[in-house]
Protein backbone atom coordinates (compact mmCIF):
# COMPACT_ATOMS: atom_id res chain seq x y z
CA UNK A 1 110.14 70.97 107.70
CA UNK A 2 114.01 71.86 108.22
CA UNK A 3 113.29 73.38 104.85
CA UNK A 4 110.82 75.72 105.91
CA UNK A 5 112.79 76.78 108.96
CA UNK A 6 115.72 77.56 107.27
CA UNK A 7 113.78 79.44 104.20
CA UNK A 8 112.07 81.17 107.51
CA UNK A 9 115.73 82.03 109.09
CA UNK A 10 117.20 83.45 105.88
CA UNK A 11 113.95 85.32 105.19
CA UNK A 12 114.52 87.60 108.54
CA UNK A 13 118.14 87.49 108.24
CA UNK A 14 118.17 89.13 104.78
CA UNK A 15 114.88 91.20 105.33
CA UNK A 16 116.68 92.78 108.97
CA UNK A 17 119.49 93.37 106.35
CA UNK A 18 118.43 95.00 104.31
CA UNK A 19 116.09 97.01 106.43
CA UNK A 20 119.19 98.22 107.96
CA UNK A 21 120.58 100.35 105.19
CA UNK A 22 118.95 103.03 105.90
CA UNK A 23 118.15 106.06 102.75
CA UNK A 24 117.39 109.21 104.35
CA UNK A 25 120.68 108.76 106.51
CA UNK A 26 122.64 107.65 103.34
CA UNK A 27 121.18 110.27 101.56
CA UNK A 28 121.98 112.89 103.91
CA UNK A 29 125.68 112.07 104.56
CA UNK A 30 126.21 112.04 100.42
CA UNK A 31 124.77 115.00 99.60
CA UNK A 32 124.71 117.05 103.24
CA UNK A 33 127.63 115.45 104.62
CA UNK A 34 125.74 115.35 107.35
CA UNK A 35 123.78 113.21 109.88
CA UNK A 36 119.39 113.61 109.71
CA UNK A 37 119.09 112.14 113.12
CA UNK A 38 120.74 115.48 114.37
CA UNK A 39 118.19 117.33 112.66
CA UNK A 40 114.77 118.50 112.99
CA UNK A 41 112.94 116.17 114.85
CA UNK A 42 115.78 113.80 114.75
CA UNK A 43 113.94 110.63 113.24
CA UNK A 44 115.83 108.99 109.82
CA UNK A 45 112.80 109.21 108.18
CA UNK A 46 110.92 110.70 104.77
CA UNK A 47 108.85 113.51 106.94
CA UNK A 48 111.88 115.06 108.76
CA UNK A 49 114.38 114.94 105.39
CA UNK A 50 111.74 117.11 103.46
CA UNK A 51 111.51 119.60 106.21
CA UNK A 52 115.36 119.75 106.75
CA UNK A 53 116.93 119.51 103.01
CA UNK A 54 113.96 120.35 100.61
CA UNK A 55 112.47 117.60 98.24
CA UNK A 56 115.29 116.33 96.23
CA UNK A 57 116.80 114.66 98.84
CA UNK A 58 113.33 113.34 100.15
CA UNK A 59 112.44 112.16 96.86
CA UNK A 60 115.76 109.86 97.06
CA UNK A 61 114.85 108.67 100.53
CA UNK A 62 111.21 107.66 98.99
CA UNK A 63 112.42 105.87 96.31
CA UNK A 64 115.27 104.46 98.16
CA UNK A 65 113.27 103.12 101.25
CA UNK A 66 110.45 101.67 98.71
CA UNK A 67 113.12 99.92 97.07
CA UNK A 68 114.73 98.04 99.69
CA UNK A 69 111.18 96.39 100.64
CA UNK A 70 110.24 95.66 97.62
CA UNK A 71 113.65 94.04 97.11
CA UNK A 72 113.56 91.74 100.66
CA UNK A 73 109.65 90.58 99.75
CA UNK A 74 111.68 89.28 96.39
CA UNK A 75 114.48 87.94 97.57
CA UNK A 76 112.32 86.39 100.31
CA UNK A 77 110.24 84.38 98.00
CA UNK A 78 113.04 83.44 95.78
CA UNK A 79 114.56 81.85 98.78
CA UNK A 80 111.67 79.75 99.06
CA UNK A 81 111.35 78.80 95.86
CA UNK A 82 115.36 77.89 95.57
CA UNK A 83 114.98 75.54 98.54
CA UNK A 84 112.34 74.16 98.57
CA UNK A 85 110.63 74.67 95.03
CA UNK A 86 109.31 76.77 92.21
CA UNK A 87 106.03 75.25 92.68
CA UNK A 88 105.72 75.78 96.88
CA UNK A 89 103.34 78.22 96.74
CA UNK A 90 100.92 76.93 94.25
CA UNK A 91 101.37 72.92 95.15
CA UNK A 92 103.19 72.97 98.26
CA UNK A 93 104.69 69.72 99.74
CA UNK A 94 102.68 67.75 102.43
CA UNK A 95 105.26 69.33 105.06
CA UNK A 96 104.50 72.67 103.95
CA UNK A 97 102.56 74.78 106.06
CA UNK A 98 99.42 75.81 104.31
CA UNK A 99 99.74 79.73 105.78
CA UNK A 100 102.81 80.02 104.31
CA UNK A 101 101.68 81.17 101.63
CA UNK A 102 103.30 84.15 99.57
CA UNK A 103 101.54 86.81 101.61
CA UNK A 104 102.66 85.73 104.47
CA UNK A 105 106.36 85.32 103.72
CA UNK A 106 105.86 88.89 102.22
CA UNK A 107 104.75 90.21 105.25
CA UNK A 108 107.12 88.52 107.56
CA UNK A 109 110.08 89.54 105.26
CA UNK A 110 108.35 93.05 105.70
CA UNK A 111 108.22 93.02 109.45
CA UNK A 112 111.63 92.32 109.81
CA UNK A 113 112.56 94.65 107.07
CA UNK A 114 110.64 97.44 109.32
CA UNK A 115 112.63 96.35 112.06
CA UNK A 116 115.90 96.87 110.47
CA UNK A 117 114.91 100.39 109.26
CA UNK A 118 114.02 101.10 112.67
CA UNK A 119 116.83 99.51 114.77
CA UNK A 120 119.90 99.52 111.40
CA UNK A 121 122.90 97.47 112.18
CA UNK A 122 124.75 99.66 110.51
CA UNK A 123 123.56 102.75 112.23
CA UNK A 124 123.88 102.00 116.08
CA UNK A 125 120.52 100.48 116.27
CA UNK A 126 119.15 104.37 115.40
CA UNK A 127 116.66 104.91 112.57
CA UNK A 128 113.11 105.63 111.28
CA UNK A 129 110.13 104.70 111.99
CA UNK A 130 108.84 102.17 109.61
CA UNK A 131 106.13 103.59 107.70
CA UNK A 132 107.40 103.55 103.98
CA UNK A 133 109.01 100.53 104.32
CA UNK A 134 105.48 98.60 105.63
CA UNK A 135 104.33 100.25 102.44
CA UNK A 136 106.61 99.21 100.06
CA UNK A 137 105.87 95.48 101.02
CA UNK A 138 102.30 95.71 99.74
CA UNK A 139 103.31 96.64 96.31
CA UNK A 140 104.69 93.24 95.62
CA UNK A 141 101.93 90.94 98.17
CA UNK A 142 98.78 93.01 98.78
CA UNK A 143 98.84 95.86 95.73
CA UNK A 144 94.88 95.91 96.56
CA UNK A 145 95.51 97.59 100.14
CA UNK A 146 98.21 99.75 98.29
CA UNK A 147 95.92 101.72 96.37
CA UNK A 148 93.59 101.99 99.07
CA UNK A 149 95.35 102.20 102.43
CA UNK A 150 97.98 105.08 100.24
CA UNK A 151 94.85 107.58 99.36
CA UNK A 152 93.78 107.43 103.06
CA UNK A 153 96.85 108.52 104.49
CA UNK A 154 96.75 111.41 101.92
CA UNK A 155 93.40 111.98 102.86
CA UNK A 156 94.36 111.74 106.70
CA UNK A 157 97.29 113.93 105.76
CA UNK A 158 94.77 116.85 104.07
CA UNK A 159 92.42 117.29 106.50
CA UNK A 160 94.60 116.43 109.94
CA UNK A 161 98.15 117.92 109.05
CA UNK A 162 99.74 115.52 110.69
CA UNK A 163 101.95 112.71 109.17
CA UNK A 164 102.22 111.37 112.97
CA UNK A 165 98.35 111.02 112.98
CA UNK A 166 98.17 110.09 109.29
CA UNK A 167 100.56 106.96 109.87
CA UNK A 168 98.56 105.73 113.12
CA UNK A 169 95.17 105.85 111.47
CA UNK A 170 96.63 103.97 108.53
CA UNK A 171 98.30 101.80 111.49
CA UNK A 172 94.91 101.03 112.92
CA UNK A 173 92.97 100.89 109.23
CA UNK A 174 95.42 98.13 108.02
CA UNK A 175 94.77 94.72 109.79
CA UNK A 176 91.08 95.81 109.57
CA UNK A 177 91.28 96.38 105.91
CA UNK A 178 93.54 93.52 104.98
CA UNK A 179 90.68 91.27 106.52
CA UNK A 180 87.91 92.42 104.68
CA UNK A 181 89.67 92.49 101.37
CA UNK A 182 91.32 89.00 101.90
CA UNK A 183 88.34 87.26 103.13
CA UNK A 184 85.37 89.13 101.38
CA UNK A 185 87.24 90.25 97.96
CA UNK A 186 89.74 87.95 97.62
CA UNK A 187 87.69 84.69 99.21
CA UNK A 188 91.09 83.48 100.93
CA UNK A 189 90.10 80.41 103.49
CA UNK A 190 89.68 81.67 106.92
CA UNK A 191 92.82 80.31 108.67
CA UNK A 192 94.98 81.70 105.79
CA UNK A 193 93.11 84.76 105.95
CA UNK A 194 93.76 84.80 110.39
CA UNK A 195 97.50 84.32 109.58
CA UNK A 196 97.51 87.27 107.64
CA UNK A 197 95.74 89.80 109.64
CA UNK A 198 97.82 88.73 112.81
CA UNK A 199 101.06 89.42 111.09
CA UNK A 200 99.89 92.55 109.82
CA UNK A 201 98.46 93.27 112.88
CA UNK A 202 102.35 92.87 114.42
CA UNK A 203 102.86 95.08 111.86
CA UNK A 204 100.65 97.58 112.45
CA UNK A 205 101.40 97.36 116.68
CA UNK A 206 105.26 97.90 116.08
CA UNK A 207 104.60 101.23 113.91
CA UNK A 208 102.11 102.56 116.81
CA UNK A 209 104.43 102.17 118.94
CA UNK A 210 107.36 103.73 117.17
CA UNK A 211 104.80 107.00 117.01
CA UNK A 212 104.58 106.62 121.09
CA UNK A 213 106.25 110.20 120.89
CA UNK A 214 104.46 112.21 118.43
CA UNK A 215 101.35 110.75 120.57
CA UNK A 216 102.70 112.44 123.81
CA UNK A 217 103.39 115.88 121.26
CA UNK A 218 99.76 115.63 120.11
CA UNK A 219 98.20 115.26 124.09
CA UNK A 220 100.48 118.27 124.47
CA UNK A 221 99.53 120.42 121.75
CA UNK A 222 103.17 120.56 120.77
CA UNK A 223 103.33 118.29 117.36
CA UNK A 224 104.73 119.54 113.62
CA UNK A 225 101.67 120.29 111.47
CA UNK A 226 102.93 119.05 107.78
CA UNK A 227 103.47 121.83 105.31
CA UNK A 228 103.90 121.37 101.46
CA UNK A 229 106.92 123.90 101.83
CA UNK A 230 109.57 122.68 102.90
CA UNK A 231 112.93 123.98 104.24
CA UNK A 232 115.93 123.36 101.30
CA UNK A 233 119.16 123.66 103.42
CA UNK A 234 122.34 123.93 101.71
């Protein structure tokens, strides 16, 4: 069990990390020589480095912020599988918790990975909000929910004009849908499948409430509509 604990400490540690470097403020500083979370709307995130400095530099946040999850669900599991074996997923050891499986490491390493994105070491404990980065994750755990929850928030995005909207209806939509594909599609047994929804329900909670201001813009009237064109500042 001291196994597990310490696979489960080095999982966050790395995941927080990681989640720390932060691209759209990277980015910015290379090629702006300036700071994003002086701009626009202020948040280190995808939405407010396409309206400030056009879609190169967006395109490199996008890839960048994908990346990093992607990389900390890896890394994750490989830590795992270095400690306490290649086969701990498949035919864990009687010590081994059975909701432990890969999922879930992927979406604690995730949630933690969100957190450092949000609140970046490196960055006085100012950054984004979360959303890409809760993406990314699924590509390597859940790629099912990728390709659905992705065209909804395009969809949301199309008819609402709002990211901020877009990102809490996917918010809300992703426990529920991670439930009915995991125990319905997938057939995963019910506790596993409980374990799962409540970390992604975490998950989901933490990126509502990182949107707590663009909710108080919408009651107001006063929240960015998302437009295709963006500003390219030089």
């Amino acid at each position: 069990m001291l196994k597990v604990i310490i696979c489960l400490a080095l999982t966050m540690i790395i995941s927080y990390l990681l989640g720390s470097c932060n691209s759209s403020i990277i980015v910015v500083r290379l090629l702006k020589h300036e700071d994003i979370r002086e701009q626009g709307s202020k948040n280190a995130g995808l939405t407010n480095t396409l309206r400030c400095y056009g879609k190169i530099p967006a395109l490199l946040t996008l890839i960048g912020d994908l990346a990093k999850g992607i990389i900390a669900v890896l890394l994750s599991l490989l830590v795992f599988k270095l400690i306490i074996g290649g086969d701990c997923f498949t035919a864990p050891p009687l010590y081994y918790p059975k909701i432990l499986d890969e999922k879930s490491i992927g979406y604690i390493s995730g949630f933690f990975a969100i957190l450092g994105h949000i609140f970046p070491l490196y960055y006085g404990f100012k950054g984004g909000k979360g959303i890409l980065v809760s993406c990314s994750i699924l590509i390597v755990i859940d790629p099912l929910t990728f390709v659905i929850i992705i065209p909804f928030f395009a969809l949301m995005v199309f008819i609402t004009r709002y990211v901020s909207v877009s990102s809490i209806a996917s918010a809300v939509v992703y426990p529920i849908l991670t439930f009915i594909l995991h125990y319905f599609v997938e057939g995963i047994p019910t506790d596993v499948c409980i374990a799962h929804v409540i970390l992604v329900a975490c998950t989901s909670a933490l990126l509502i409430y990182m949107h707590r201001t663009n909710i108080k813009r919408l009651i107001a009237g006063t929240e960015n509509k998302f437009s295709f064109k963006s500003k390219n500042k030089e």
